[in-house]
C-alpha atoms as a PDB file:
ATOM      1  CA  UNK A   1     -30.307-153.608 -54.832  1.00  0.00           C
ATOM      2  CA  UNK A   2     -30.954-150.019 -54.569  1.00  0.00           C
ATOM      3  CA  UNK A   3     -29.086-147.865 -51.480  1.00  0.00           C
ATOM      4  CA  UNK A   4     -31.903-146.008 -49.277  1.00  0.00           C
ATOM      5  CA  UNK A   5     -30.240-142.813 -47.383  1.00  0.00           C
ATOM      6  CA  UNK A   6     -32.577-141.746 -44.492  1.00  0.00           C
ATOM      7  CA  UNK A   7     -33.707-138.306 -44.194  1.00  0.00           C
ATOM      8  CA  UNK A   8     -31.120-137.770 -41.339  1.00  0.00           C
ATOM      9  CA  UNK A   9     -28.089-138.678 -43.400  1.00  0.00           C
ATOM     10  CA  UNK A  10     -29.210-136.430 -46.408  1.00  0.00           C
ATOM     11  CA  UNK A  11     -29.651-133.140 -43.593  1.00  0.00           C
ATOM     12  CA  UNK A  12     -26.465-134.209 -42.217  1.00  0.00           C
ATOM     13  CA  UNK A  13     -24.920-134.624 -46.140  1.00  0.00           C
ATOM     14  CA  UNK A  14     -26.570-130.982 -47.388  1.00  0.00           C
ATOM     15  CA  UNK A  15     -25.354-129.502 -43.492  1.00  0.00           C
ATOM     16  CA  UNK A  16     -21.533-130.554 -44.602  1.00  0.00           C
ATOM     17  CA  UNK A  17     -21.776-129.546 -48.044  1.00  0.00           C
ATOM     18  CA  UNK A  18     -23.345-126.228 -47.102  1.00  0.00           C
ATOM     19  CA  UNK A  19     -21.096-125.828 -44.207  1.00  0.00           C
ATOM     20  CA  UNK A  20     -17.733-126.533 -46.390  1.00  0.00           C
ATOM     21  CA  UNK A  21     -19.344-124.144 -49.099  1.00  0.00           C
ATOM     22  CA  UNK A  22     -19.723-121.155 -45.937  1.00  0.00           C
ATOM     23  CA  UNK A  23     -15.982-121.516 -44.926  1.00  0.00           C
ATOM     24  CA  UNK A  24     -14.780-121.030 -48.812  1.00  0.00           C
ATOM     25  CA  UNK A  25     -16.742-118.637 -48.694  1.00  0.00           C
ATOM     26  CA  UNK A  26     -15.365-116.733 -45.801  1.00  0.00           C
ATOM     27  CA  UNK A  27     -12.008-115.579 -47.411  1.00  0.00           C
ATOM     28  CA  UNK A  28     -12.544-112.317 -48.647  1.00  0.00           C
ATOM     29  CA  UNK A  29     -11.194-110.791 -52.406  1.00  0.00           C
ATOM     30  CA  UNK A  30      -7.744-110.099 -52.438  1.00  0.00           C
ATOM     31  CA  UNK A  31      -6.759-106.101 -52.071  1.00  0.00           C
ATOM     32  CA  UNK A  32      -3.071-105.205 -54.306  1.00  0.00           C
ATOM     33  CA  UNK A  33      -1.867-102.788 -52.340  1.00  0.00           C
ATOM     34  CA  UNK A  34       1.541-102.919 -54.806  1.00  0.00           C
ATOM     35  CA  UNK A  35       2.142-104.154 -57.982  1.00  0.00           C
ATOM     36  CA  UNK A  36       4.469-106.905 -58.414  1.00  0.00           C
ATOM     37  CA  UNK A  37       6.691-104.428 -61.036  1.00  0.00           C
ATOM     38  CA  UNK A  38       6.498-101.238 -58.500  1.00  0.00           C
ATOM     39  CA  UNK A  39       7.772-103.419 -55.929  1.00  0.00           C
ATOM     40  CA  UNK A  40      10.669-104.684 -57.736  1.00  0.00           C
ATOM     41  CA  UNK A  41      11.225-101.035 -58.975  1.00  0.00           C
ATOM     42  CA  UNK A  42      11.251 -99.657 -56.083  1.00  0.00           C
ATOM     43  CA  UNK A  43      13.353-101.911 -54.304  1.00  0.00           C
ATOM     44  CA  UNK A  44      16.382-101.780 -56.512  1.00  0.00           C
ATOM     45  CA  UNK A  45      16.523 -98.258 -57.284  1.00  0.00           C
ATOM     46  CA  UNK A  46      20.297 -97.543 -59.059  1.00  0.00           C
ATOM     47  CA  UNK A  47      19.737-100.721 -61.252  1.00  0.00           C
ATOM     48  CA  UNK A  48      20.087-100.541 -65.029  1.00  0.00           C
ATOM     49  CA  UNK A  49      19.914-104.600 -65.748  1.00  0.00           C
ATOM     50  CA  UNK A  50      16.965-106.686 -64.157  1.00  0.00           C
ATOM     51  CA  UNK A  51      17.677-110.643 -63.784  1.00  0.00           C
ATOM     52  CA  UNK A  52      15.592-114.135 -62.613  1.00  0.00           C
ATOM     53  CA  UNK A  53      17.286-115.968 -60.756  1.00  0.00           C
ATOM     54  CA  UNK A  54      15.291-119.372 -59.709  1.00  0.00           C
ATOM     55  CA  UNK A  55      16.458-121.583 -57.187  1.00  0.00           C
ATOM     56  CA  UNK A  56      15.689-124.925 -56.300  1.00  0.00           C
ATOM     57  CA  UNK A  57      16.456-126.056 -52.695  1.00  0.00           C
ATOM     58  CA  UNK A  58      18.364-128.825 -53.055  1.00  0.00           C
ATOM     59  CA  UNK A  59      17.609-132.046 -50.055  1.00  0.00           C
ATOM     60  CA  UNK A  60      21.059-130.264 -48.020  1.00  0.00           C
ATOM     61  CA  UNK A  61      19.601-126.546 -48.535  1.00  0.00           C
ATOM     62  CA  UNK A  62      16.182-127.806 -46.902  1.00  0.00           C
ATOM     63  CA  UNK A  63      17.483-129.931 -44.470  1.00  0.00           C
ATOM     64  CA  UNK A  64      19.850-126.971 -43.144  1.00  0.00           C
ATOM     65  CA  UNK A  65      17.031-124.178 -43.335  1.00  0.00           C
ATOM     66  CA  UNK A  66      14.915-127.113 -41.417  1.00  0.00           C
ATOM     67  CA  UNK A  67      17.422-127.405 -38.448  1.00  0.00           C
ATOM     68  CA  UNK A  68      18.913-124.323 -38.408  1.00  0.00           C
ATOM     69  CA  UNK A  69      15.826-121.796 -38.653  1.00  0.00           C
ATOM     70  CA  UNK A  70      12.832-124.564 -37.967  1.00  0.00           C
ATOM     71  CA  UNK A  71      11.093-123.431 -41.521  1.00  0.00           C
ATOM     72  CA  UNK A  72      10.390-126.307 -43.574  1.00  0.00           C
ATOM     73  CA  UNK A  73      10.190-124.080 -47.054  1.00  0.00           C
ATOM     74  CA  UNK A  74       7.752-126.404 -48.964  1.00  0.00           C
ATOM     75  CA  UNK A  75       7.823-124.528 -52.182  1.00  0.00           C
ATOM     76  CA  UNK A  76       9.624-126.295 -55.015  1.00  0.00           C
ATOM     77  CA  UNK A  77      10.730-123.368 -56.619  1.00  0.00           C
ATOM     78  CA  UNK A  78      11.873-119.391 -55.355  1.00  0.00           C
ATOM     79  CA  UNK A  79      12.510-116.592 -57.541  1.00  0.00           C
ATOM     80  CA  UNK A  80      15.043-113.853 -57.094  1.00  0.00           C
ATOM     81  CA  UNK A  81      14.442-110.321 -58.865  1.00  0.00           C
ATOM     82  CA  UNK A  82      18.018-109.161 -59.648  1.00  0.00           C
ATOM     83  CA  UNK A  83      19.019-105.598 -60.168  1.00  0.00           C
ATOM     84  CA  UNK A  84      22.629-104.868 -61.044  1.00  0.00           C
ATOM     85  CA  UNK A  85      24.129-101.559 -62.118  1.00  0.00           C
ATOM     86  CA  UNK A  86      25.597-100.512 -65.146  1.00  0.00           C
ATOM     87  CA  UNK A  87      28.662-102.533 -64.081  1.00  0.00           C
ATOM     88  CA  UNK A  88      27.066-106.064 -63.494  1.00  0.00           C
ATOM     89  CA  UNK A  89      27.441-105.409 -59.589  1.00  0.00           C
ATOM     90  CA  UNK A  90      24.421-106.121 -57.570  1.00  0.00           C
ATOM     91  CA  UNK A  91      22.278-103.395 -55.916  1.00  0.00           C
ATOM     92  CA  UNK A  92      19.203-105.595 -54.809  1.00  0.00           C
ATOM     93  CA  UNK A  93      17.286-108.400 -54.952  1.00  0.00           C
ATOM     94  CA  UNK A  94      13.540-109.216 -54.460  1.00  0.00           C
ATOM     95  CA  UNK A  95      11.654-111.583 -53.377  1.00  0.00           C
ATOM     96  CA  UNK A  96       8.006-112.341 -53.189  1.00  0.00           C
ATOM     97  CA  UNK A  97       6.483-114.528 -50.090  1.00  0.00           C
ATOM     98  CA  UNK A  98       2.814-115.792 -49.527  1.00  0.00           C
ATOM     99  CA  UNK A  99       1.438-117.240 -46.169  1.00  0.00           C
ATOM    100  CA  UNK A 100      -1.865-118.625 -46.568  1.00  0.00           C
ATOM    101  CA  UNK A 101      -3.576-118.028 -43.325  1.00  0.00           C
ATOM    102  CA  UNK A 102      -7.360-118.828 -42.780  1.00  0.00           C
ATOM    103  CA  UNK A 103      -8.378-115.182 -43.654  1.00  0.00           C
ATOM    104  CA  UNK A 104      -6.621-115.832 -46.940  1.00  0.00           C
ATOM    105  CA  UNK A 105      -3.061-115.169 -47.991  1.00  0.00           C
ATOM    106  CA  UNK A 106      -0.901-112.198 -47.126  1.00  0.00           C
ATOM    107  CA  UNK A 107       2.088-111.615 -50.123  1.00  0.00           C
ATOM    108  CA  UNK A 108       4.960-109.108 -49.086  1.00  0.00           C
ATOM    109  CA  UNK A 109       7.918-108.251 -51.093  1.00  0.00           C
ATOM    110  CA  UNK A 110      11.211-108.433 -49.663  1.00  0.00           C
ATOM    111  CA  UNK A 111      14.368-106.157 -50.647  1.00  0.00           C
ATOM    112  CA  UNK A 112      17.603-107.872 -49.806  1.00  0.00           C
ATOM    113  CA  UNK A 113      21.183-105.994 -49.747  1.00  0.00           C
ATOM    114  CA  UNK A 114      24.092-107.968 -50.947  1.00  0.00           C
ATOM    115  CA  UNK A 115      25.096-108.851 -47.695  1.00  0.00           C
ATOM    116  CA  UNK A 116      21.860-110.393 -47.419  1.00  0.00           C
ATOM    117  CA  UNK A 117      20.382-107.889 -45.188  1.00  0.00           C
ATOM    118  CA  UNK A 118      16.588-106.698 -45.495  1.00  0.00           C
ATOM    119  CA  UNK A 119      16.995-103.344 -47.759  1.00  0.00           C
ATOM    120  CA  UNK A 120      12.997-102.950 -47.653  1.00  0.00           C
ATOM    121  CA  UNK A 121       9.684-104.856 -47.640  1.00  0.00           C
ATOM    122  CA  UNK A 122       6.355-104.487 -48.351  1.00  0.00           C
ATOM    123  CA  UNK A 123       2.982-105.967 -48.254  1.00  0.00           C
ATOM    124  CA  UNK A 124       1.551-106.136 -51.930  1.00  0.00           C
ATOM    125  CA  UNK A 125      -1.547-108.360 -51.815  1.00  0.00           C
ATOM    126  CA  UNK A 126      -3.802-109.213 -48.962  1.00  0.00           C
ATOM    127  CA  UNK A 127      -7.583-109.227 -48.781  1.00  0.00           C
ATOM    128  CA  UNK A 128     -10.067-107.343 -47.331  1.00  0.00           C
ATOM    129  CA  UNK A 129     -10.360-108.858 -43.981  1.00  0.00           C
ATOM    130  CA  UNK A 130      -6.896-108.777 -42.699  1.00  0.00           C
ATOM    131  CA  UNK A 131      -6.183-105.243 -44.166  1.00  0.00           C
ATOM    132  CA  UNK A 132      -7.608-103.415 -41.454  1.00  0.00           C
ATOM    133  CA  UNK A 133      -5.521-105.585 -39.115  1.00  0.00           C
ATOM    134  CA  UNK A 134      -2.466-105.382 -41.174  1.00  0.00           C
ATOM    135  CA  UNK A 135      -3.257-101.428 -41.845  1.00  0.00           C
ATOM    136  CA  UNK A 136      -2.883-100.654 -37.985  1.00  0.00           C
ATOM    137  CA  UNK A 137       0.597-102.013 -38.098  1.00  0.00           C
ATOM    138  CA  UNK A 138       1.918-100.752 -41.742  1.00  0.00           C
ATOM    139  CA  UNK A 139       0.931 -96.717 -40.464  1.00  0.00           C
ATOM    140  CA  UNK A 140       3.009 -97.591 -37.819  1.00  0.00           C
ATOM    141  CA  UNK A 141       5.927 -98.297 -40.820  1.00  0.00           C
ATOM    142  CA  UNK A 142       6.112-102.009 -39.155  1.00  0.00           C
ATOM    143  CA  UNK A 143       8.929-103.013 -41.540  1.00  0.00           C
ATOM    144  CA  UNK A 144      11.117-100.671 -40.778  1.00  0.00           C
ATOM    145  CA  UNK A 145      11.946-102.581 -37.520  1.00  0.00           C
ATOM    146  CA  UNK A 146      13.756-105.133 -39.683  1.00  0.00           C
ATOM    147  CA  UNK A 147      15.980-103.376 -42.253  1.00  0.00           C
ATOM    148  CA  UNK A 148      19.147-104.147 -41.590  1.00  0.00           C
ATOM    149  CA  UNK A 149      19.036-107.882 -40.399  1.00  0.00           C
ATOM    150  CA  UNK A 150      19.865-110.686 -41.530  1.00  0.00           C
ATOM    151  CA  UNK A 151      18.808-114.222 -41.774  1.00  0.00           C
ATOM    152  CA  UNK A 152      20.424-114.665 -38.032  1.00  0.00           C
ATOM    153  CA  UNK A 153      18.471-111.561 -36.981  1.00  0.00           C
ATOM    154  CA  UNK A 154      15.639-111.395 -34.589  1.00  0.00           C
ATOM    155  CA  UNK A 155      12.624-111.010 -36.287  1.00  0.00           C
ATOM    156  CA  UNK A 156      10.209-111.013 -33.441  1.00  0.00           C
ATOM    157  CA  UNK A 157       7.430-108.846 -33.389  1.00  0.00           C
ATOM    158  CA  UNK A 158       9.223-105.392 -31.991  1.00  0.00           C
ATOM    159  CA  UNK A 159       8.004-104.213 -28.299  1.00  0.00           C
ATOM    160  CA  UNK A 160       6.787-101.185 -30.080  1.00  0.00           C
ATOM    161  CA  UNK A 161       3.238-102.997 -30.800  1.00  0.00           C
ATOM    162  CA  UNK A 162       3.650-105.772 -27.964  1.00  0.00           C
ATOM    163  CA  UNK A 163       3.447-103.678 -25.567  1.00  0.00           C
ATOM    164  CA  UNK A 164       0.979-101.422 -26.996  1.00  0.00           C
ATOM    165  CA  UNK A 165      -2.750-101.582 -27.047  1.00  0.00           C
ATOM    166  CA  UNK A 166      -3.076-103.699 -30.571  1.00  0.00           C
ATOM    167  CA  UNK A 167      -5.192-106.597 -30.622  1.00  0.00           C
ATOM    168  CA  UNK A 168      -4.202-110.097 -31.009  1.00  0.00           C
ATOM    169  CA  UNK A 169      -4.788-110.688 -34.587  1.00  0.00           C
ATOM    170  CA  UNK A 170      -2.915-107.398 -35.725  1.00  0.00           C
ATOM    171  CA  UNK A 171      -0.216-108.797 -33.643  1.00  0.00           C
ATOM    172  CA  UNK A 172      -0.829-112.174 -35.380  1.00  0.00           C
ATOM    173  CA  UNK A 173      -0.483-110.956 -38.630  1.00  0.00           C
ATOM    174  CA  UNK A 174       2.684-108.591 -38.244  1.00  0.00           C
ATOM    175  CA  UNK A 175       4.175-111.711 -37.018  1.00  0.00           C
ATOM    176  CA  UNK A 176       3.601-113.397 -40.057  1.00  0.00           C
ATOM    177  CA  UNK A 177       5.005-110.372 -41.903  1.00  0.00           C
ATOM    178  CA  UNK A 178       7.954-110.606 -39.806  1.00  0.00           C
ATOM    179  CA  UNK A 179       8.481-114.097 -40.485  1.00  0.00           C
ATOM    180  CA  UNK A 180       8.304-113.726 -43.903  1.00  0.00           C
ATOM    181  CA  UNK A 181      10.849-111.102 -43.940  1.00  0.00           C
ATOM    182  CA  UNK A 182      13.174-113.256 -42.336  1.00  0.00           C
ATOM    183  CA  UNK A 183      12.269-116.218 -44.890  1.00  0.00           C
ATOM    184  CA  UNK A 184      13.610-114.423 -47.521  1.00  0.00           C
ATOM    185  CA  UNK A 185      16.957-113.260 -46.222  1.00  0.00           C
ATOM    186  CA  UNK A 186      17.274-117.067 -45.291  1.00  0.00           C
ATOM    187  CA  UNK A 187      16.841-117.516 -48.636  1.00  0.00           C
ATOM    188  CA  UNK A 188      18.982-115.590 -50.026  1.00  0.00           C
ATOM    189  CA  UNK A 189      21.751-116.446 -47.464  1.00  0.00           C
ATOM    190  CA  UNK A 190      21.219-120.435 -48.525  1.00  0.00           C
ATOM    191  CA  UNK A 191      20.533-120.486 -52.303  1.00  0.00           C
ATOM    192  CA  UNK A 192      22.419-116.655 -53.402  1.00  0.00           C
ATOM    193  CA  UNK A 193      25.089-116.518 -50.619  1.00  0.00           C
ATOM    194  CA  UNK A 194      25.870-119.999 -50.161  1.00  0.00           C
ATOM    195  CA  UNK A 195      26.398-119.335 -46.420  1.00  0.00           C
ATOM    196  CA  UNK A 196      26.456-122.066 -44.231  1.00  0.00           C
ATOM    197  CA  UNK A 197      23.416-120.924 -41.743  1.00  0.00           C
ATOM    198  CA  UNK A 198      23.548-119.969 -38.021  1.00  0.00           C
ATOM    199  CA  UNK A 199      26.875-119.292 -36.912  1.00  0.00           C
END
């Protein structure tokens, strides 16, 4: 027996499908503001040797980053960017972070001391509609309002741009930054450090 669709449920069918097709379409091409090599560079500056390092969070690494910092770090695999000196001591290491947002995904690169605190940090791929949100905060060197913490740091957005006149999705965004920041010192502190979290 053939299946008759009424005229209504074919609109309704082509509305969805057409509908679905305009939200893909609303994320924007992705703008490199930094290459992933220039980042790493530029981070570990004094470092003759480059390393990988990947780590896999074991069940008692997610479960503590989980309870302790109230991230549940879904990815299955991280990847450190080691630079040591000519000695085999570490200057830096790098990480790179994505949040995918509904305006698309913002990636920063994170510089981590040895201690674990933020060196540096910068945003290296975003796209085209949240760079002029994200370009109010980076003139205003963001970032820098984070180097020197750690994993138990604050990484709140700084009063600096609360206070200030900035809209909400600039203040949205730098959030995110912020939060990835403090991802990767986490991190770091869990998988490189072997530290047992909060104190």
């Amino acid at each position: 027996m053939k299946q008759r669709f009424s005229p209504s449920w074919i609109a309704l069918t082509l509305t969805f499908w057409f509908g679905v097709g305009s939200v893909l379409a609303h994320i924007t091409p992705p703008v490199v503001l930094l290459s992933e090599q220039d980042a790493v560079r530029g981070m570990t500056s004094g470092a003759t040797k480059f390393f990988v390092r990947e780590v896999r969070l074991t069940a008692e690494e997610r479960n503590t980053i989980r309870q302790q910092w109230g991230w549940p770090a879904e990815e299955d695999l991280y990847r450190f960017y080691l630079g040591r000196d000519a000695s085999g001591q570490l200057v830096a290491a790098v990480i790179f972070l994505t949040e995918f947002t509904i305006h698309g995904p913002v990636r920063v690169a994170v510089g981590l001391n040895p201690d674990g605190t933020v060196k540096d940090a910068k945003v290296v791929e975003l796209t085209e509609e949240t760079l002029p949100w994200l370009e109010v905060l980076l003139k205003q060197n963001l970032m820098q309002d984070y180097v020197g913490r750690d994993s138990r740091g604050t990484f709140a957005l700084g009063e600096r741009f609360t206070v200030a006149h900035i809209d909400n999705m600039p203040q949205f965004y730098g959030q995110i930054v912020a939060s990835l920041m403090q991802r990767a010192a986490i991190l770091f502190d869990v998988t490189v450090l072997k530290r047992p979290g909060k104190v």
